[in-house]
N, C-alpha and C. Protein backbone atom coordinates (compact mmCIF):
# COMPACT_ATOMS: atom_id res chain seq x y z
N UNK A 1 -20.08 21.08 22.88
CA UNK A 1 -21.52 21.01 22.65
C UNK A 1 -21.86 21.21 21.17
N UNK A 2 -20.90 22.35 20.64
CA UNK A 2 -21.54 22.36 18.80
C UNK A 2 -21.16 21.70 17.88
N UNK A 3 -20.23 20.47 18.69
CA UNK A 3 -19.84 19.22 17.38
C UNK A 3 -20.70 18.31 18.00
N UNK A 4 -21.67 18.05 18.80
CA UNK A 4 -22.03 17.04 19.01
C UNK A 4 -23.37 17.63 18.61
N UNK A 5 -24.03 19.15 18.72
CA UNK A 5 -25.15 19.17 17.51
C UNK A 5 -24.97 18.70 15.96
N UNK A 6 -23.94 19.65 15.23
CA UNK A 6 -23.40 19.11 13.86
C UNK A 6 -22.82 17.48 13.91
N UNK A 7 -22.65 16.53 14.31
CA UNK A 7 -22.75 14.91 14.48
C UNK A 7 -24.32 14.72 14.58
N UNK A 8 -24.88 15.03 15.44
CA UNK A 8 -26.62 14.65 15.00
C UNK A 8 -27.29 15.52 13.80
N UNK A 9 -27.09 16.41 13.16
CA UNK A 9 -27.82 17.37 11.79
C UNK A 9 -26.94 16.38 10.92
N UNK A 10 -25.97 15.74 11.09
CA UNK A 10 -25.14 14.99 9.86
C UNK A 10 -25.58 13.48 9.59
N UNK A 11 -25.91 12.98 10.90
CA UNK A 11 -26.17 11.69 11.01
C UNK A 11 -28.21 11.96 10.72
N UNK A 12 -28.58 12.64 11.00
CA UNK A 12 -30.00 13.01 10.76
C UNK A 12 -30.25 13.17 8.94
N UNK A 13 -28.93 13.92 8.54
CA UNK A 13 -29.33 14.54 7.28
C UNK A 13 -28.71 13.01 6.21
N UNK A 14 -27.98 12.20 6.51
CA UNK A 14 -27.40 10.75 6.25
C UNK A 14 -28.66 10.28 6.20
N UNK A 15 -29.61 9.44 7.37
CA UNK A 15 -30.67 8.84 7.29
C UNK A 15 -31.48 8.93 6.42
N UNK A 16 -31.79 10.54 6.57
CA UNK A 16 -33.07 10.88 5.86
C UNK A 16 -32.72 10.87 4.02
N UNK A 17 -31.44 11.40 3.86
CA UNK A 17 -31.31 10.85 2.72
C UNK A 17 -31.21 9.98 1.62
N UNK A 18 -30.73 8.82 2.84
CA UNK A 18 -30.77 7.40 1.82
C UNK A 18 -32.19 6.87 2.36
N UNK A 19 -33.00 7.32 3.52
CA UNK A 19 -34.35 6.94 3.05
C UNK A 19 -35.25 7.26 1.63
N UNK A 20 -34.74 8.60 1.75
CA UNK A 20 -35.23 9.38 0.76
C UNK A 20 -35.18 8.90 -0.90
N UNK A 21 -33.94 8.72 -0.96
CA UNK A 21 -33.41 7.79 -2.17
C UNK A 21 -33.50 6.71 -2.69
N UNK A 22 -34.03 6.03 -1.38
CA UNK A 22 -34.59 4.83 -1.63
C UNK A 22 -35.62 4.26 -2.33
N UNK A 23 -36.28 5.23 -1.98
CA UNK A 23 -38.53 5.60 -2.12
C UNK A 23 -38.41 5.85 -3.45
N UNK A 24 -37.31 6.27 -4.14
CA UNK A 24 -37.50 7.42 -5.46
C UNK A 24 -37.30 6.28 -6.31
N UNK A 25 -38.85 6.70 -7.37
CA UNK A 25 -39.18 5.49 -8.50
C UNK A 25 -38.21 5.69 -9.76
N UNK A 26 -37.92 4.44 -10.38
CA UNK A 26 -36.56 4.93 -11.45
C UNK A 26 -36.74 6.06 -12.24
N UNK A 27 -38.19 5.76 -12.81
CA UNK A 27 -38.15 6.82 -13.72
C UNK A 27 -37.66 8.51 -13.54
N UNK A 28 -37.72 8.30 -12.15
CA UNK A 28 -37.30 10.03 -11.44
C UNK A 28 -35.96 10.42 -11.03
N UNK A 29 -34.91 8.87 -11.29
CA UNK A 29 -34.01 8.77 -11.35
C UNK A 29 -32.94 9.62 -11.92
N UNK A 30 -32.97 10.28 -13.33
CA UNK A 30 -32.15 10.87 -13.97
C UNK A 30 -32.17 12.53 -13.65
N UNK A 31 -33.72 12.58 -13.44
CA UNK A 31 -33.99 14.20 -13.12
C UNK A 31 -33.19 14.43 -11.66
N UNK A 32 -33.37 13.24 -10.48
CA UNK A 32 -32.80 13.77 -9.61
C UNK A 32 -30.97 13.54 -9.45
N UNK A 33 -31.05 13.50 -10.14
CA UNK A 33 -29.19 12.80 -10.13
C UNK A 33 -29.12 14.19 -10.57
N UNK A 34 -29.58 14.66 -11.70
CA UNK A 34 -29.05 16.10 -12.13
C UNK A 34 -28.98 16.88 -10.94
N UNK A 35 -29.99 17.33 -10.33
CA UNK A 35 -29.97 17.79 -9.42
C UNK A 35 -28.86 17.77 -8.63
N UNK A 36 -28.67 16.57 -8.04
CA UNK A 36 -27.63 16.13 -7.38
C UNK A 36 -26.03 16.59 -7.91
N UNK A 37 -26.38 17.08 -9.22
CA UNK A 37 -25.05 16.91 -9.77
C UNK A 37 -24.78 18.56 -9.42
N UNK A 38 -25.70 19.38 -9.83
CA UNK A 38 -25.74 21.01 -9.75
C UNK A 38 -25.37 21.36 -7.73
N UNK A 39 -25.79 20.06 -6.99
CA UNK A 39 -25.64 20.42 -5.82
C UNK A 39 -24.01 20.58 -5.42
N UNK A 40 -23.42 19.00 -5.85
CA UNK A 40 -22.40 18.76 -5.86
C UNK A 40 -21.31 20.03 -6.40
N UNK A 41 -21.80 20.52 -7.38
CA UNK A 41 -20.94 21.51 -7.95
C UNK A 41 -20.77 23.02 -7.32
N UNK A 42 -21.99 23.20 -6.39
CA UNK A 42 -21.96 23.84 -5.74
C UNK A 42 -20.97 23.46 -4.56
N UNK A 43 -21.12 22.38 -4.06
CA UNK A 43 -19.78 21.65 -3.06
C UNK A 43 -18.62 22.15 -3.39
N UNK A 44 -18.67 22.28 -4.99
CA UNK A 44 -17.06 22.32 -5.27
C UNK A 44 -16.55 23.79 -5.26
N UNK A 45 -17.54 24.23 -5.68
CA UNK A 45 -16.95 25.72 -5.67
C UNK A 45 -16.76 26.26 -3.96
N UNK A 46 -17.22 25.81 -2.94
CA UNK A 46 -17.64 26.25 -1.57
C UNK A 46 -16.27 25.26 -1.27
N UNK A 47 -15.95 24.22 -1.40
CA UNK A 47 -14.47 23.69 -1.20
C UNK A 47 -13.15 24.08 -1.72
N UNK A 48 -13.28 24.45 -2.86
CA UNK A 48 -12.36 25.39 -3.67
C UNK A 48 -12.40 26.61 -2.70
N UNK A 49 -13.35 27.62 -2.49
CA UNK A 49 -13.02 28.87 -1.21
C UNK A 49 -12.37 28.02 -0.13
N UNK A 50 -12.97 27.24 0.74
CA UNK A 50 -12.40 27.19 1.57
C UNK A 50 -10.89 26.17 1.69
N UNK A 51 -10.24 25.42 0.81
CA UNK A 51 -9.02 25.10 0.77
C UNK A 51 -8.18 26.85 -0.15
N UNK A 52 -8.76 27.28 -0.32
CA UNK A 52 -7.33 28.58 -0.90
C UNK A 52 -7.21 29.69 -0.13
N UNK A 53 -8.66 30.59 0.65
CA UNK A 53 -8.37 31.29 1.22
C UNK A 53 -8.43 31.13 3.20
N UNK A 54 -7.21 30.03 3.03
CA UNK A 54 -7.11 29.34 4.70
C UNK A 54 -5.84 29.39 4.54
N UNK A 55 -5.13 29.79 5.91
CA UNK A 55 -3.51 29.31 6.16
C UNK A 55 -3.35 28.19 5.89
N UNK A 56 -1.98 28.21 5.50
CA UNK A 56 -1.00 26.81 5.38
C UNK A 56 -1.68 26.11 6.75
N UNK A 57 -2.02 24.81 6.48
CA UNK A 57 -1.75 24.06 7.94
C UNK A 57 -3.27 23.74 8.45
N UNK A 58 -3.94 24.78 8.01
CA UNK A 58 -5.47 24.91 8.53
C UNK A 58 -6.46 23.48 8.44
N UNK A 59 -7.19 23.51 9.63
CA UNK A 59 -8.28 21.92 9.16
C UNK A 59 -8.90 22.44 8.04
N UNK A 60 -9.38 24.04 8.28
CA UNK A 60 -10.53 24.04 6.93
C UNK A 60 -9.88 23.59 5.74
N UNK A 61 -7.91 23.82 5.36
CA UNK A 61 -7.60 23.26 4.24
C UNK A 61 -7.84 22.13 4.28
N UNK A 62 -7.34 21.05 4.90
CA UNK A 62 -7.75 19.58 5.16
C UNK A 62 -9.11 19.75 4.52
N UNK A 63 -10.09 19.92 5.13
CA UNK A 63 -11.75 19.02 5.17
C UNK A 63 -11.87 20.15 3.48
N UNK A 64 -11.51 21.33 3.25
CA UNK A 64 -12.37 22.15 2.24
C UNK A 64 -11.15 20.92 0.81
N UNK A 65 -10.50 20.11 0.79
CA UNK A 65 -9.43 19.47 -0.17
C UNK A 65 -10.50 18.13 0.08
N UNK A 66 -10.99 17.98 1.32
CA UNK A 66 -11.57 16.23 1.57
C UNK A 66 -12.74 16.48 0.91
N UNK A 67 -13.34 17.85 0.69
CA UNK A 67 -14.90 17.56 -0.16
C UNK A 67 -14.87 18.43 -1.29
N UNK A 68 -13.29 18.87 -1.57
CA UNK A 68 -13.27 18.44 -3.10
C UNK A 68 -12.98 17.53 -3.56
N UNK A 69 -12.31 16.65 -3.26
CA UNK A 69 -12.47 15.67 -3.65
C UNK A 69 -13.50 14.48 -4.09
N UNK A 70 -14.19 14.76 -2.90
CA UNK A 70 -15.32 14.00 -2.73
C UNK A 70 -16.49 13.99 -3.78
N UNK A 71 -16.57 15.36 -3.54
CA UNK A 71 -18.23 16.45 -4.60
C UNK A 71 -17.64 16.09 -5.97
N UNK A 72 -16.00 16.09 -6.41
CA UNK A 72 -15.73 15.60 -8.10
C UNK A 72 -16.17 13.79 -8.18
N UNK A 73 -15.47 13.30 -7.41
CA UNK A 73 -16.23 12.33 -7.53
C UNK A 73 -17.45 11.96 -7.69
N UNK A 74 -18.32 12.62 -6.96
CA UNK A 74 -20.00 12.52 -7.41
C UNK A 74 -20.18 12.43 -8.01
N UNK A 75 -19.89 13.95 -8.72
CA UNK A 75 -20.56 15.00 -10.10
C UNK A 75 -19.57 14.11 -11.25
N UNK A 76 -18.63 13.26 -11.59
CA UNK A 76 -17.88 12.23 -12.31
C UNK A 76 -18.97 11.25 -12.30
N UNK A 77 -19.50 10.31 -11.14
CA UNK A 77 -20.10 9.40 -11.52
C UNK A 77 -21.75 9.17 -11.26
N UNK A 78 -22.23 11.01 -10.97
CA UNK A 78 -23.55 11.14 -11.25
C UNK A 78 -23.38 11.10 -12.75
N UNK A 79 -22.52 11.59 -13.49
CA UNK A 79 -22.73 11.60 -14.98
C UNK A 79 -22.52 10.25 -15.84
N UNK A 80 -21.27 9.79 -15.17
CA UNK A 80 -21.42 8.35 -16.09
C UNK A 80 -22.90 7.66 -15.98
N UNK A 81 -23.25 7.31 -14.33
CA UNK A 81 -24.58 7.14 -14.60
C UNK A 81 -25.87 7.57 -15.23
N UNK A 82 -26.20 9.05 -15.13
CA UNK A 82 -26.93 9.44 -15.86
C UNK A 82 -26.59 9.39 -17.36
N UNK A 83 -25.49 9.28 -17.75
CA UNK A 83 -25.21 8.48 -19.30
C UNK A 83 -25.76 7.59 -19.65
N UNK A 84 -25.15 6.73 -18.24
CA UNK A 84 -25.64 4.88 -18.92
C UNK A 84 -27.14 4.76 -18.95
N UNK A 85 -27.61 5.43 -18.20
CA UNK A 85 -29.10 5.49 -17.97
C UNK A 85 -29.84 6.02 -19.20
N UNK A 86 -29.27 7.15 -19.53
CA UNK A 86 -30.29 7.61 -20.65
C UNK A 86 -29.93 6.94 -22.54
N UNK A 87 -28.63 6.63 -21.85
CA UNK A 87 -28.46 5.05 -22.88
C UNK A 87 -29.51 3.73 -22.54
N UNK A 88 -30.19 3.22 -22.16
CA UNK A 88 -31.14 2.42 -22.03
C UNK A 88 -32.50 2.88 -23.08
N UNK A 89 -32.41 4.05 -23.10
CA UNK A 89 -33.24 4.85 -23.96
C UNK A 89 -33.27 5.06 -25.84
N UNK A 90 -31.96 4.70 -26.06
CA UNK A 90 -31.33 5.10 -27.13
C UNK A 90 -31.78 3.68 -28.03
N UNK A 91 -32.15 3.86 -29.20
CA UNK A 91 -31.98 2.63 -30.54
C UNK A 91 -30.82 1.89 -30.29
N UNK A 92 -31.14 0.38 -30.81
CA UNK A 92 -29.88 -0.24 -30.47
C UNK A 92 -28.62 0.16 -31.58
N UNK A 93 -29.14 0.79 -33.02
CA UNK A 93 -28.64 1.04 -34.11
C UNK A 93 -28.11 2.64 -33.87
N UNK A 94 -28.30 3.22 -32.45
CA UNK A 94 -28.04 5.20 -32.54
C UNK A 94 -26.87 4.79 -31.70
N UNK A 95 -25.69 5.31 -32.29
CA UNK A 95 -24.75 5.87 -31.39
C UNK A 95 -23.97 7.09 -31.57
């Protein structure tokens, strides 16, 4: 019964997010990526606990290694983007 609540809060919290993301006008773009990025990093540190202090063998090592992985990836290419982005901004002559 409590993986098939956590499958609907996951698939609920999926929807609502890329609705959410969708709606959001560019200009609000960079502020919320940051965001996104401070969240992510929080991912990482909460995946880092849970892949080191778990037995050899454990799922939590599995899944706490699957969303570190994951959350570096983000927080990697929330930043290239928010780079390239706030490069659109920049003189063509500033580098």
């Amino acid at each position: 019964m409590d993986i098939i609540l956590l499958l609907f809060i996951f698939t609920l919290a999926a929807f609502l997010g890329f609705e959410l993301i969708s709606k959001v006008p560019s200009q609000l773009h960079t502020p919320l990526m940051s965001g996104s990025n401070a969240i992510s990093g929080i991912t990482i540190v909460g995946a880092l606990i849970a892949t080191l202090h778990n037995p050899e063998g454990s799922g939590a090592m599995v899944l706490g290694f699957a969303a570190l992985v994951l959350a570096s990836i983000n927080v990697v290419g929330g930043y290239k983007v928010t780079d390239r982005m706030l490069g659109m901004f920049r003189k063509k002559g500033d580098r």
